[in-house]
PDB file of N, CA and C in Angstrom:
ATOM      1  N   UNK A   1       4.512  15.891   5.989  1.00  0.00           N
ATOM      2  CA  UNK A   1       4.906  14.515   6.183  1.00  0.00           C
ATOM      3  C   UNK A   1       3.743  13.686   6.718  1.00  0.00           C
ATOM      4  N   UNK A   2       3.062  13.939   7.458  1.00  0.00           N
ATOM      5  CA  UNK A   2       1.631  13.389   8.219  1.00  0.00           C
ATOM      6  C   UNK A   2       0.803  13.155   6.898  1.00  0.00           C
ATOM      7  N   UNK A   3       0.576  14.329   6.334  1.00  0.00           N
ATOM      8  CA  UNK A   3      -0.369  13.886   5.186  1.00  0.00           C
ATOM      9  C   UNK A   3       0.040  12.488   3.759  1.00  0.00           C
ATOM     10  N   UNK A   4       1.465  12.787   3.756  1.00  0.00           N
ATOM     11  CA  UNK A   4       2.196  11.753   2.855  1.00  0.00           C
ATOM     12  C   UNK A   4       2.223  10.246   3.899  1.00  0.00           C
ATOM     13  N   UNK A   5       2.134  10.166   5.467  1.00  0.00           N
ATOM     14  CA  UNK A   5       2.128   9.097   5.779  1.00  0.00           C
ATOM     15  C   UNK A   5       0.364   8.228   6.293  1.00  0.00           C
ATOM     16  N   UNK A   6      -0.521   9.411   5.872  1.00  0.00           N
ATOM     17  CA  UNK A   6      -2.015   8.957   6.399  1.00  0.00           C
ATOM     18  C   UNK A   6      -2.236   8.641   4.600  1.00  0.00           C
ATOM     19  N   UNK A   7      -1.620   9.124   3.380  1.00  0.00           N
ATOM     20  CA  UNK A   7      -2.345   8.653   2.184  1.00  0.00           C
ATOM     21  C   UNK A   7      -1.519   6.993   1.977  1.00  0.00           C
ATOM     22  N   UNK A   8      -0.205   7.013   2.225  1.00  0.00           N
ATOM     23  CA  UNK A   8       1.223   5.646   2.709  1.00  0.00           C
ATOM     24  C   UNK A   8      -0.711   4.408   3.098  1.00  0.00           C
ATOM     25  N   UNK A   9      -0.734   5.130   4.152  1.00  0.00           N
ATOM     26  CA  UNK A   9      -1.549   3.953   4.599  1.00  0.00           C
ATOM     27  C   UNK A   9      -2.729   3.693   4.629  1.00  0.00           C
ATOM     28  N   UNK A  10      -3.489   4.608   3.812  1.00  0.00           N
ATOM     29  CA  UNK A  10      -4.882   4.217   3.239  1.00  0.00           C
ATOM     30  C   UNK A  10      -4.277   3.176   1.932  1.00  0.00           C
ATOM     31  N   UNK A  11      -3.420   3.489   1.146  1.00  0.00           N
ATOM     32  CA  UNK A  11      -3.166   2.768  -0.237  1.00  0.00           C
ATOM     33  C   UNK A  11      -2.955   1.263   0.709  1.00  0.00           C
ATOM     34  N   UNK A  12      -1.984   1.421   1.945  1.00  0.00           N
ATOM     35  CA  UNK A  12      -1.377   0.054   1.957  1.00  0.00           C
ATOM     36  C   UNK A  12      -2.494  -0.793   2.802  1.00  0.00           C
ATOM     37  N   UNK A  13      -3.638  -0.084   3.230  1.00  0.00           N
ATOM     38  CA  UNK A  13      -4.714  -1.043   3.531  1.00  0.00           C
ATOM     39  C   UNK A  13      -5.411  -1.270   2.573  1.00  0.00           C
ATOM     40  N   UNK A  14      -5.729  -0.579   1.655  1.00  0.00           N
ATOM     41  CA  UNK A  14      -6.086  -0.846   0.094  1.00  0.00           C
ATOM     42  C   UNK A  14      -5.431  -2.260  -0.410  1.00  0.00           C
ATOM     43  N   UNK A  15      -4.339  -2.085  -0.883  1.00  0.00           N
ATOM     44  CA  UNK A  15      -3.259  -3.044  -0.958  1.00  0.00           C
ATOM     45  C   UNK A  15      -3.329  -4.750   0.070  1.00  0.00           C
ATOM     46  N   UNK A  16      -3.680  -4.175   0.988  1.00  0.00           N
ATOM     47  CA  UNK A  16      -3.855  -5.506   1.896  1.00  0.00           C
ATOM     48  C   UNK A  16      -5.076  -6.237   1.879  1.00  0.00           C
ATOM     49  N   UNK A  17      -6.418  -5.110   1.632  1.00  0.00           N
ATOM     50  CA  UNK A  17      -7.405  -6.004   1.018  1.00  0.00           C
ATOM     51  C   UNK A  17      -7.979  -6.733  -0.059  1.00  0.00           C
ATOM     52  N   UNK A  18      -6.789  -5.682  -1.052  1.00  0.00           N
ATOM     53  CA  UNK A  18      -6.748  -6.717  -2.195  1.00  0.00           C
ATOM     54  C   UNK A  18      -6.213  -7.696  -2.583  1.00  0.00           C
ATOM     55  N   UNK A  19      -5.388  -8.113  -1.472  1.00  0.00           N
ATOM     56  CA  UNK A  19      -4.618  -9.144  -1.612  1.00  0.00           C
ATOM     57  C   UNK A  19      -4.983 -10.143  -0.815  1.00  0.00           C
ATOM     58  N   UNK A  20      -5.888  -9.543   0.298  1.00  0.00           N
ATOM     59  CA  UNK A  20      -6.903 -10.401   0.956  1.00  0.00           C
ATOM     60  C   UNK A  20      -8.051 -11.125   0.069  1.00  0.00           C
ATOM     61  N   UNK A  21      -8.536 -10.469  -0.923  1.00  0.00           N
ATOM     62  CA  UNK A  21      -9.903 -11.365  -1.569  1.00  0.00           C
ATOM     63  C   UNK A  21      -8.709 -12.155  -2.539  1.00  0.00           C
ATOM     64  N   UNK A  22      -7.852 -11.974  -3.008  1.00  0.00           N
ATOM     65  CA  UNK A  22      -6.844 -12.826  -3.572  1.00  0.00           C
ATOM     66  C   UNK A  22      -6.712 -13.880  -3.107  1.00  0.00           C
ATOM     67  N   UNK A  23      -6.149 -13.635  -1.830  1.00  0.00           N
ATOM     68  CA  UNK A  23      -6.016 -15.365  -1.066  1.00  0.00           C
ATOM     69  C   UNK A  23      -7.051 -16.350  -0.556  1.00  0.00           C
ATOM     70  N   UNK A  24      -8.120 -15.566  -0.386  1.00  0.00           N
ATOM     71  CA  UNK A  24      -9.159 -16.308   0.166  1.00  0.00           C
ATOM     72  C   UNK A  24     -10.524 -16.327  -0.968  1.00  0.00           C
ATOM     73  N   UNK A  25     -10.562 -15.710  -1.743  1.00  0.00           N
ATOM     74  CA  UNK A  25     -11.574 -15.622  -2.878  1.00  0.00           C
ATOM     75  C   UNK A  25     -10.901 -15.565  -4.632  1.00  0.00           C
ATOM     76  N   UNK A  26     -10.099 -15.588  -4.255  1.00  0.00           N
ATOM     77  CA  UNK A  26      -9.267 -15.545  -5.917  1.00  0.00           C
ATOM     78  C   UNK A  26      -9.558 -14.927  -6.770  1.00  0.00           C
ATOM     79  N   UNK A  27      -9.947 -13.390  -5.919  1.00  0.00           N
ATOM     80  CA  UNK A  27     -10.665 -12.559  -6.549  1.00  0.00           C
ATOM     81  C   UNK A  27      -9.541 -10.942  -6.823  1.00  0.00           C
ATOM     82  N   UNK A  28      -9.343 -10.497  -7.609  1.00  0.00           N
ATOM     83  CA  UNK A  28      -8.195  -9.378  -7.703  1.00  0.00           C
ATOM     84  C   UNK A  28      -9.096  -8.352  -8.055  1.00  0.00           C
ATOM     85  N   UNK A  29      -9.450  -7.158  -7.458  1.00  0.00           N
ATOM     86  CA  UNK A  29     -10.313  -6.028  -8.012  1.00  0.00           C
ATOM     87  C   UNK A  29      -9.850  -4.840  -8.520  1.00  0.00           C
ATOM     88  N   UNK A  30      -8.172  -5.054  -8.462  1.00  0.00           N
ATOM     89  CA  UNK A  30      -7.507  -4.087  -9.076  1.00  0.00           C
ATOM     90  C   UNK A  30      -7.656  -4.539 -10.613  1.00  0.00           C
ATOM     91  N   UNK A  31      -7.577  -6.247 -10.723  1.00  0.00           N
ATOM     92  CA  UNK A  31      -7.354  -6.555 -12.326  1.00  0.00           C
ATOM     93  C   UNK A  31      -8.904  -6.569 -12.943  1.00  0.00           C
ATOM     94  N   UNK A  32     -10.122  -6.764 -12.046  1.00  0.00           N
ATOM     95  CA  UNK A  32     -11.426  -6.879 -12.281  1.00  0.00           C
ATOM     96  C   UNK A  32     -11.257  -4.809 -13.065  1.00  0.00           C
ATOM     97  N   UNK A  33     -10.749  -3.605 -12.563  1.00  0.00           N
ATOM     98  CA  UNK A  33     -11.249  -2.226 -12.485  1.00  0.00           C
ATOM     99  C   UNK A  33     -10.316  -2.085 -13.571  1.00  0.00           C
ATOM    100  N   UNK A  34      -8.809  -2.512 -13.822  1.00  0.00           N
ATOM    101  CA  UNK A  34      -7.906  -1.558 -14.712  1.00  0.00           C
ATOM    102  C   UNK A  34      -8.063  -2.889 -15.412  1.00  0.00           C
ATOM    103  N   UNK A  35      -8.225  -4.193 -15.390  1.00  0.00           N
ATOM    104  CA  UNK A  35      -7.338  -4.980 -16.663  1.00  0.00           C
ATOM    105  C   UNK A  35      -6.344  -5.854 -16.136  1.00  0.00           C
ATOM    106  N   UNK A  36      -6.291  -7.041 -16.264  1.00  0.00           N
ATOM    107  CA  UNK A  36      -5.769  -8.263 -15.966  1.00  0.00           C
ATOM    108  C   UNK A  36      -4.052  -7.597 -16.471  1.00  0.00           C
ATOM    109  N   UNK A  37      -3.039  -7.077 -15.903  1.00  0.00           N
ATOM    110  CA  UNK A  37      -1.459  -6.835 -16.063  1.00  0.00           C
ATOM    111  C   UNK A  37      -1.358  -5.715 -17.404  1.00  0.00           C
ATOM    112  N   UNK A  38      -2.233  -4.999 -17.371  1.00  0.00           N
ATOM    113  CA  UNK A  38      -2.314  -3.634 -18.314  1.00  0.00           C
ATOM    114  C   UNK A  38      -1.356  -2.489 -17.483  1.00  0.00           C
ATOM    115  N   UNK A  39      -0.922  -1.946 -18.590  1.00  0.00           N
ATOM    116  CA  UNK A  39      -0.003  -0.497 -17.778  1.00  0.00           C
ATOM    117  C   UNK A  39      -0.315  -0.139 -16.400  1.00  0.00           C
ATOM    118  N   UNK A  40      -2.078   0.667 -16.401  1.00  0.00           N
ATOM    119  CA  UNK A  40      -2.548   1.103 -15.285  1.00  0.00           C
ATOM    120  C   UNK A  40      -2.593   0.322 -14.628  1.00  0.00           C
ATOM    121  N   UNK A  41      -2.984  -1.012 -14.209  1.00  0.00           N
ATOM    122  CA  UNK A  41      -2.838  -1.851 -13.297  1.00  0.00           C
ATOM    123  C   UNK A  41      -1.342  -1.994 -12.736  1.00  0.00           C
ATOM    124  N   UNK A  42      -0.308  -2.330 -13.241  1.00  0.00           N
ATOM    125  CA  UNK A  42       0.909  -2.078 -12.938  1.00  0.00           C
ATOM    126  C   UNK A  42       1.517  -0.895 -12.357  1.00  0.00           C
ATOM    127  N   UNK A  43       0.762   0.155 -13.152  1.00  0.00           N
ATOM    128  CA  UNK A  43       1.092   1.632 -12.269  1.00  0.00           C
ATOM    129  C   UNK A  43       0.516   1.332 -10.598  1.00  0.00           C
ATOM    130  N   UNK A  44      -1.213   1.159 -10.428  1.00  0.00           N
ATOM    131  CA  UNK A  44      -1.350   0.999  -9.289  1.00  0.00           C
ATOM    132  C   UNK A  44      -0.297   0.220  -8.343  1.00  0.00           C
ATOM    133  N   UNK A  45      -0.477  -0.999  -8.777  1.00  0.00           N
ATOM    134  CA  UNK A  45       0.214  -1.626  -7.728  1.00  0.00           C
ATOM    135  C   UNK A  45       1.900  -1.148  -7.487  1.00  0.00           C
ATOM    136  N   UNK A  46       2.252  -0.545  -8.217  1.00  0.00           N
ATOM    137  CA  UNK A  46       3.904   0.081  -8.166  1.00  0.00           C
ATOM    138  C   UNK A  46       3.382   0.704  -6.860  1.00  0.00           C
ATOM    139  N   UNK A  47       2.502   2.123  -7.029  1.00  0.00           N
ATOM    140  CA  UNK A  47       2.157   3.018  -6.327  1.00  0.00           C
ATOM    141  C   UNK A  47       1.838   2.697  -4.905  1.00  0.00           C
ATOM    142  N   UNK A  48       1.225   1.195  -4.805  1.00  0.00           N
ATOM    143  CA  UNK A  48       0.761   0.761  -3.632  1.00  0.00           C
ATOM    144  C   UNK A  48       2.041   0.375  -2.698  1.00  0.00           C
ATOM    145  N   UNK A  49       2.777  -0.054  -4.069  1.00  0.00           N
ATOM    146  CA  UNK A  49       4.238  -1.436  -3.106  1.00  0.00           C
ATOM    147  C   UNK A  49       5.047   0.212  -2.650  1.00  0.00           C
ATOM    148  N   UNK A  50       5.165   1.518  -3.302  1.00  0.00           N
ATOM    149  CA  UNK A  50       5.867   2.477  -2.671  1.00  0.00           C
ATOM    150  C   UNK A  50       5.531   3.006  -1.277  1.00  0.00           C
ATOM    151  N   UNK A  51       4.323   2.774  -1.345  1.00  0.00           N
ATOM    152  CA  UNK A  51       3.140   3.632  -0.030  1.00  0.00           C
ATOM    153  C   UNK A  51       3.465   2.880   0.750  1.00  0.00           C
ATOM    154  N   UNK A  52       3.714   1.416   0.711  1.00  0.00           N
ATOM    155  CA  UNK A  52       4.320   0.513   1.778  1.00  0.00           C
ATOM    156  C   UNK A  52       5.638   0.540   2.163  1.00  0.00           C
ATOM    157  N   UNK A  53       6.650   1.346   1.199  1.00  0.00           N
ATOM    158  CA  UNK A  53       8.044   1.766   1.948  1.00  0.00           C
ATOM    159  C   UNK A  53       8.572   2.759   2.342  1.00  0.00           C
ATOM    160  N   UNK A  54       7.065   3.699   2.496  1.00  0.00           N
ATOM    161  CA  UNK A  54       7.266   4.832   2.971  1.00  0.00           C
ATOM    162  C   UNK A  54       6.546   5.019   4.246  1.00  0.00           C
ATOM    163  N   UNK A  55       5.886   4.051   4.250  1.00  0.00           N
ATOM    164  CA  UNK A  55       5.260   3.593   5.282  1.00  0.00           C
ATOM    165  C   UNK A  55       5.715   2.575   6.220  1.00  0.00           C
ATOM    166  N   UNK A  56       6.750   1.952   5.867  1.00  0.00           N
ATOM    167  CA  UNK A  56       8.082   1.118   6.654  1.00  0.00           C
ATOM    168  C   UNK A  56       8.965   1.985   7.273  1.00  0.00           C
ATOM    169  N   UNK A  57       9.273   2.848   6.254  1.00  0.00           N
ATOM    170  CA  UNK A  57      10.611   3.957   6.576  1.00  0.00           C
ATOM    171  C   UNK A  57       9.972   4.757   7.689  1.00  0.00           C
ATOM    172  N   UNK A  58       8.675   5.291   7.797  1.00  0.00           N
ATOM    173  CA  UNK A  58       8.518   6.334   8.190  1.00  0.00           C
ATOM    174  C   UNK A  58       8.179   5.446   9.836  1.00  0.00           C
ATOM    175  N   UNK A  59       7.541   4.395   9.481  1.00  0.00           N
ATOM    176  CA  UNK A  59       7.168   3.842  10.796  1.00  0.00           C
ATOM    177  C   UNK A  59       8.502   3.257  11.690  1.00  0.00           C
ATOM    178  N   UNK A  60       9.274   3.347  10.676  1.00  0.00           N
ATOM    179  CA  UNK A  60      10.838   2.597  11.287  1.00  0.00           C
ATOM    180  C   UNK A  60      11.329   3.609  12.196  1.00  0.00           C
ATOM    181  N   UNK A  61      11.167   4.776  11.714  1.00  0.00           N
ATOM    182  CA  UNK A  61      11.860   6.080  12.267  1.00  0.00           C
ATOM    183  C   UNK A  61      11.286   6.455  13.573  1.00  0.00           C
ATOM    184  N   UNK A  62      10.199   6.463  13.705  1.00  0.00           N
ATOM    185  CA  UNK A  62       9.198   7.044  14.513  1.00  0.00           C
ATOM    186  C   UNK A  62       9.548   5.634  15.468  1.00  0.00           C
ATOM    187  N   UNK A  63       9.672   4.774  15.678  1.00  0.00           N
ATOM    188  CA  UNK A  63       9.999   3.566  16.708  1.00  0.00           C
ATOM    189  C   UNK A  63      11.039   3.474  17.262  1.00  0.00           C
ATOM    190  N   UNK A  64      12.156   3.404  16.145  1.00  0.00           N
ATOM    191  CA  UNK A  64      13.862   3.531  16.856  1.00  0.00           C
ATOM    192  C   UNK A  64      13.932   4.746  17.118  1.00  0.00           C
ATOM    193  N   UNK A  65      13.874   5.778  16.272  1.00  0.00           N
ATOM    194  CA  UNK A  65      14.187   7.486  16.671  1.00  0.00           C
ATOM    195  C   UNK A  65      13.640   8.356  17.914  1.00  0.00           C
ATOM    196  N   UNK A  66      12.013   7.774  18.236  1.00  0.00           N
ATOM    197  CA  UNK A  66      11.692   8.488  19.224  1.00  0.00           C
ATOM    198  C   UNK A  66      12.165   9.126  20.317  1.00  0.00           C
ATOM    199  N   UNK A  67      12.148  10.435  20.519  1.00  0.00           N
ATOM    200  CA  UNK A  67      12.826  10.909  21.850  1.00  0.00           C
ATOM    201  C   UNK A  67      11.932  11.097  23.250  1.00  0.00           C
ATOM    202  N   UNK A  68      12.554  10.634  24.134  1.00  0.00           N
ATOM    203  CA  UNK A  68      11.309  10.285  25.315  1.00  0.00           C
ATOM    204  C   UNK A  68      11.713  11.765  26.031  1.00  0.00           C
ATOM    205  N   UNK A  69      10.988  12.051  26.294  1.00  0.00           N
ATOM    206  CA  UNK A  69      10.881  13.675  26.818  1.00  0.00           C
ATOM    207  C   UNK A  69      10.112  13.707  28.536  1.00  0.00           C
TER     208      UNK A  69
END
């Protein structure tokens, strides 16, 4: 589970910087590497928007669930 939530959040800082030169440079380097809305480009970003709800879920759990010992 550690390893599925440290790859969750390399993609979703991935994800955040590409959406960073987006807003501030209008620059997309996912569509510059795979192709302006081509399959693989769409695959990535699927892959990215999942890594971010597994990375919600998992961070959700670990906040409300914690047991104080």
């Amino acid at each position: 589970m550690n390893a599925l939530r440290i790859i969750s959040y390399i993609l979703v800082l991935i994800g955040a910087i590409n959406w960073g030169l987006v807003g501030m440079m209008n620059f997309d380097f996912v569509a510059l590497l795979f192709g302006e809305m081509t399959v693989l480009s769409r695959i990535i970003y699927s892959i990215i928007g999942i890594a971010a709800i597994i990375l919600l879920l998992t961070t959700y759990r670990d906040v409300f669930y914690h047991e104080n010992y």
